[in-house]
Protein backbone atom coordinates (compact mmCIF):
# COMPACT_ATOMS: atom_id res chain seq x y z
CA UNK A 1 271.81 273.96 82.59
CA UNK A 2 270.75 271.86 79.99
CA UNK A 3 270.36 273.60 76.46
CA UNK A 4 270.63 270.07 74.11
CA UNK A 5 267.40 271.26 71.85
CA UNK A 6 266.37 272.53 68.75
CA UNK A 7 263.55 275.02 67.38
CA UNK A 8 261.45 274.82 64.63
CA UNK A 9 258.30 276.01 63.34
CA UNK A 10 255.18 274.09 64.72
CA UNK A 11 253.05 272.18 62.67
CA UNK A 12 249.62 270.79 63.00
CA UNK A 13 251.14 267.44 63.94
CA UNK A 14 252.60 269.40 67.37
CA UNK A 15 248.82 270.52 68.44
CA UNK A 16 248.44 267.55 70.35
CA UNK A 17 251.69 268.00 72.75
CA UNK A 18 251.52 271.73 72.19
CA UNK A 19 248.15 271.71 73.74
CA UNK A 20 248.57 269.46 77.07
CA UNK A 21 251.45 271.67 77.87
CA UNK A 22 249.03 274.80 77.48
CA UNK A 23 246.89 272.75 79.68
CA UNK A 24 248.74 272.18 82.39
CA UNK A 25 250.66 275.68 82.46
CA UNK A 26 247.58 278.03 82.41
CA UNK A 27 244.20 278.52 84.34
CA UNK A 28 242.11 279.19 80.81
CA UNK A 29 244.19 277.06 78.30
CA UNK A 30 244.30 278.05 74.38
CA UNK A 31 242.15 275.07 73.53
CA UNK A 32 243.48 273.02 70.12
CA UNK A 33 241.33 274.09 67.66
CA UNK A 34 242.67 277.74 68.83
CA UNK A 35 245.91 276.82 67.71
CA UNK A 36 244.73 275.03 64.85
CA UNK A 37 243.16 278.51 63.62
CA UNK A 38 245.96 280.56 64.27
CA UNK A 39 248.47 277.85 62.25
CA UNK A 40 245.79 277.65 59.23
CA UNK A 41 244.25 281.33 59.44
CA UNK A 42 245.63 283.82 61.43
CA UNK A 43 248.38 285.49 58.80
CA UNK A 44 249.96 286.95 61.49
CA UNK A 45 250.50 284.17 63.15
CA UNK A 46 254.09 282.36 64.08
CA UNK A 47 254.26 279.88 66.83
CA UNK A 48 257.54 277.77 67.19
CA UNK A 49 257.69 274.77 68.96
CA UNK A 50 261.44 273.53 71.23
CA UNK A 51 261.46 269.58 70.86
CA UNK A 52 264.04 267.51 73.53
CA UNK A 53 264.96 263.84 71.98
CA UNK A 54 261.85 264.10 69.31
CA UNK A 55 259.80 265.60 71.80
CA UNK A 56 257.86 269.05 71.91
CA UNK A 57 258.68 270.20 75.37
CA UNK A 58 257.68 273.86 74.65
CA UNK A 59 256.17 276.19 72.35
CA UNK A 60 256.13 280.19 71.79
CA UNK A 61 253.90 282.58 69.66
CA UNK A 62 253.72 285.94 68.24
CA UNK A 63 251.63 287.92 65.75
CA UNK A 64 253.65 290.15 63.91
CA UNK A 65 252.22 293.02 61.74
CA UNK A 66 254.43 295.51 59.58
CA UNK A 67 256.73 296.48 62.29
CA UNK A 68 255.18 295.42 65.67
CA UNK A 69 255.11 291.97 67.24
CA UNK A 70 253.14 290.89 70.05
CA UNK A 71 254.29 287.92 72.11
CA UNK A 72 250.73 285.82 72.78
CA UNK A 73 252.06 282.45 74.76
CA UNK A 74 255.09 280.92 75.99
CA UNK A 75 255.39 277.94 77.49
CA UNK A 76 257.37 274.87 78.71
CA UNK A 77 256.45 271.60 80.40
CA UNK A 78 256.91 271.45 83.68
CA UNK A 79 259.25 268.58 83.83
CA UNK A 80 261.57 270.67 81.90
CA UNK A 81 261.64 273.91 83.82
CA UNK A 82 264.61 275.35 85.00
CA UNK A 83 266.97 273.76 82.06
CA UNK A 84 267.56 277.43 80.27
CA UNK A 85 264.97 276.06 77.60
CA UNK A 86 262.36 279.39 78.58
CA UNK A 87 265.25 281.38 77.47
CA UNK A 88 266.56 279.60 74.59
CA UNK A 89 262.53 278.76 73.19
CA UNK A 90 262.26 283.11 74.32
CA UNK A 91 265.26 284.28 72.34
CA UNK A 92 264.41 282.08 69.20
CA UNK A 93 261.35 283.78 69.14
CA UNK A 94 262.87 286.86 69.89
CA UNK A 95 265.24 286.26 66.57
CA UNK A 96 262.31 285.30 64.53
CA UNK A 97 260.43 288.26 64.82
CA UNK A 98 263.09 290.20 64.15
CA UNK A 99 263.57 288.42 60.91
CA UNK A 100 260.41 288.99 60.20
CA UNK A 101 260.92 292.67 60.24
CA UNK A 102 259.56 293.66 63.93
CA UNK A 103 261.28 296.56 65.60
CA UNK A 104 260.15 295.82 68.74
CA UNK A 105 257.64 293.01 71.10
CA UNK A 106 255.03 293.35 73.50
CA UNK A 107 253.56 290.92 76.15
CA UNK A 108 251.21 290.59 79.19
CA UNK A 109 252.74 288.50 81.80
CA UNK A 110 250.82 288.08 85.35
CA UNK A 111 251.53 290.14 88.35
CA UNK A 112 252.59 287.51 90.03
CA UNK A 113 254.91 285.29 87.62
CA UNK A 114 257.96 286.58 89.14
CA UNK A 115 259.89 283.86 87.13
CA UNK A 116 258.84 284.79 83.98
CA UNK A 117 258.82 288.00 84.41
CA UNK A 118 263.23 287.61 85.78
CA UNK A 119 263.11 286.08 81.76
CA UNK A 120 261.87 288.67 80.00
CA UNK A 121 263.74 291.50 82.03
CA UNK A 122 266.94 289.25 81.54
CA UNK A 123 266.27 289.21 77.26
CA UNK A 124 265.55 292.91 77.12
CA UNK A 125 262.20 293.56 77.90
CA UNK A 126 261.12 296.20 80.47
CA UNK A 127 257.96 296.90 81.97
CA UNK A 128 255.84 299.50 80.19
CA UNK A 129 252.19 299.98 82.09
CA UNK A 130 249.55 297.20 83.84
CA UNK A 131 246.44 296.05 82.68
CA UNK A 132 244.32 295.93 85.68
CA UNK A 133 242.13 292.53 86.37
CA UNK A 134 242.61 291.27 83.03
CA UNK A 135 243.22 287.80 83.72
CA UNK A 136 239.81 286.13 83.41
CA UNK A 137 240.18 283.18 86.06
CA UNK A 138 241.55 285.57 88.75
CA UNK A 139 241.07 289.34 88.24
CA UNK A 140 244.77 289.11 88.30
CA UNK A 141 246.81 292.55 86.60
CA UNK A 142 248.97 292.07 83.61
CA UNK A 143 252.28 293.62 83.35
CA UNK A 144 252.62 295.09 79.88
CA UNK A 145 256.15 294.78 79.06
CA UNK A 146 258.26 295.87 76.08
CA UNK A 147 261.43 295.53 73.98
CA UNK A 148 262.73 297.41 71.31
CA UNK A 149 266.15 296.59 70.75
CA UNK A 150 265.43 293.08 68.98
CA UNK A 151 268.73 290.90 67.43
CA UNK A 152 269.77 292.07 64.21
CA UNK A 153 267.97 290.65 61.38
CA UNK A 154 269.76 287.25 59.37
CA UNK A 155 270.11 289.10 56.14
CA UNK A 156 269.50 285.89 54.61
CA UNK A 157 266.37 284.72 56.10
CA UNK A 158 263.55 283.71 53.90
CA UNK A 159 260.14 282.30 54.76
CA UNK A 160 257.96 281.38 51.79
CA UNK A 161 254.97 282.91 52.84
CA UNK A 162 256.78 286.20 53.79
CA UNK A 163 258.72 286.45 49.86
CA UNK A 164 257.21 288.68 47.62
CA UNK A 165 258.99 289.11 44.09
């Protein structure tokens, strides 16, 4: 297993590789000016990006209000499957939420996406309810899965649009 990258916050300047991973990963890709409007509008918005030798090689995103944080994408290029970097990408996330003062996550992950699925049981998320046909390109049901026993919060973390005074 290969773990030899870091995670950051994604910028505009990532939409570009951000988005032709979304493209080849899902059936109805986020399309960039999506992501574009959740960087510059959504408030509720964090997306963090994993970059391999000064490449992004996957991203992850949440929206997190008050307490509650719902998990909207994660993904990682193909060539780089299998490495641990779902996991490592999953847990930063994961850490960052919880920072951000969320007591628990939600998803949707497809019936069939065994592998992800494996991931998310394997970080602490269990399967709640389905959401029948609500893939778009399929009719395909959603698992709704949820975790509430997030890492503890860095005591120290501050994010400038999060600090109030």
């Amino acid at each position: 297993m290969q773990n030899n990258c870091t995670v950051r916050r994604m910028t505009l300047s990532d939409l570009d590789a951000v988005v032709a991973i979304e493209e080849a990963t899902f059936p109805t890709p986020w399309s960039k000016d999506s992501f574009r409007q959740e960087l510059e509008r959504n408030v509720a918005a964090r997306y963090l990006v994993a970059e391999k030798d000064g490449a992004v090689i996957g991203y992850a995103g949440a929206w997190v209000i008050l307490d509650e944080s719902h998990i909207t994408n994660i993904a990682i290029a193909e060539s780089q499957r299998g490495n641990g970097y779902g996991r490592i990408l999953t847990e930063a996330l994961m850490q960052y939420l919880s920072n951000l003062g969320a007591a628990y996550a939600t998803l949707e992950v497809r019936r069939s996406n065994i592998r992800a699925q494996n991931l998310y049981k394997s970080v602490g998320f269990i399967q709640l309810g389905v959401r029948k046909r609500y893939y778009e390109d399929n009719q395909e049901d959603a698992f709704i899965m949820v975790c509430d026993h997030m890492p503890e919060a860095d005591p120290d973390f501050e994010e400038e649009e999060t600090v109030t005074e």
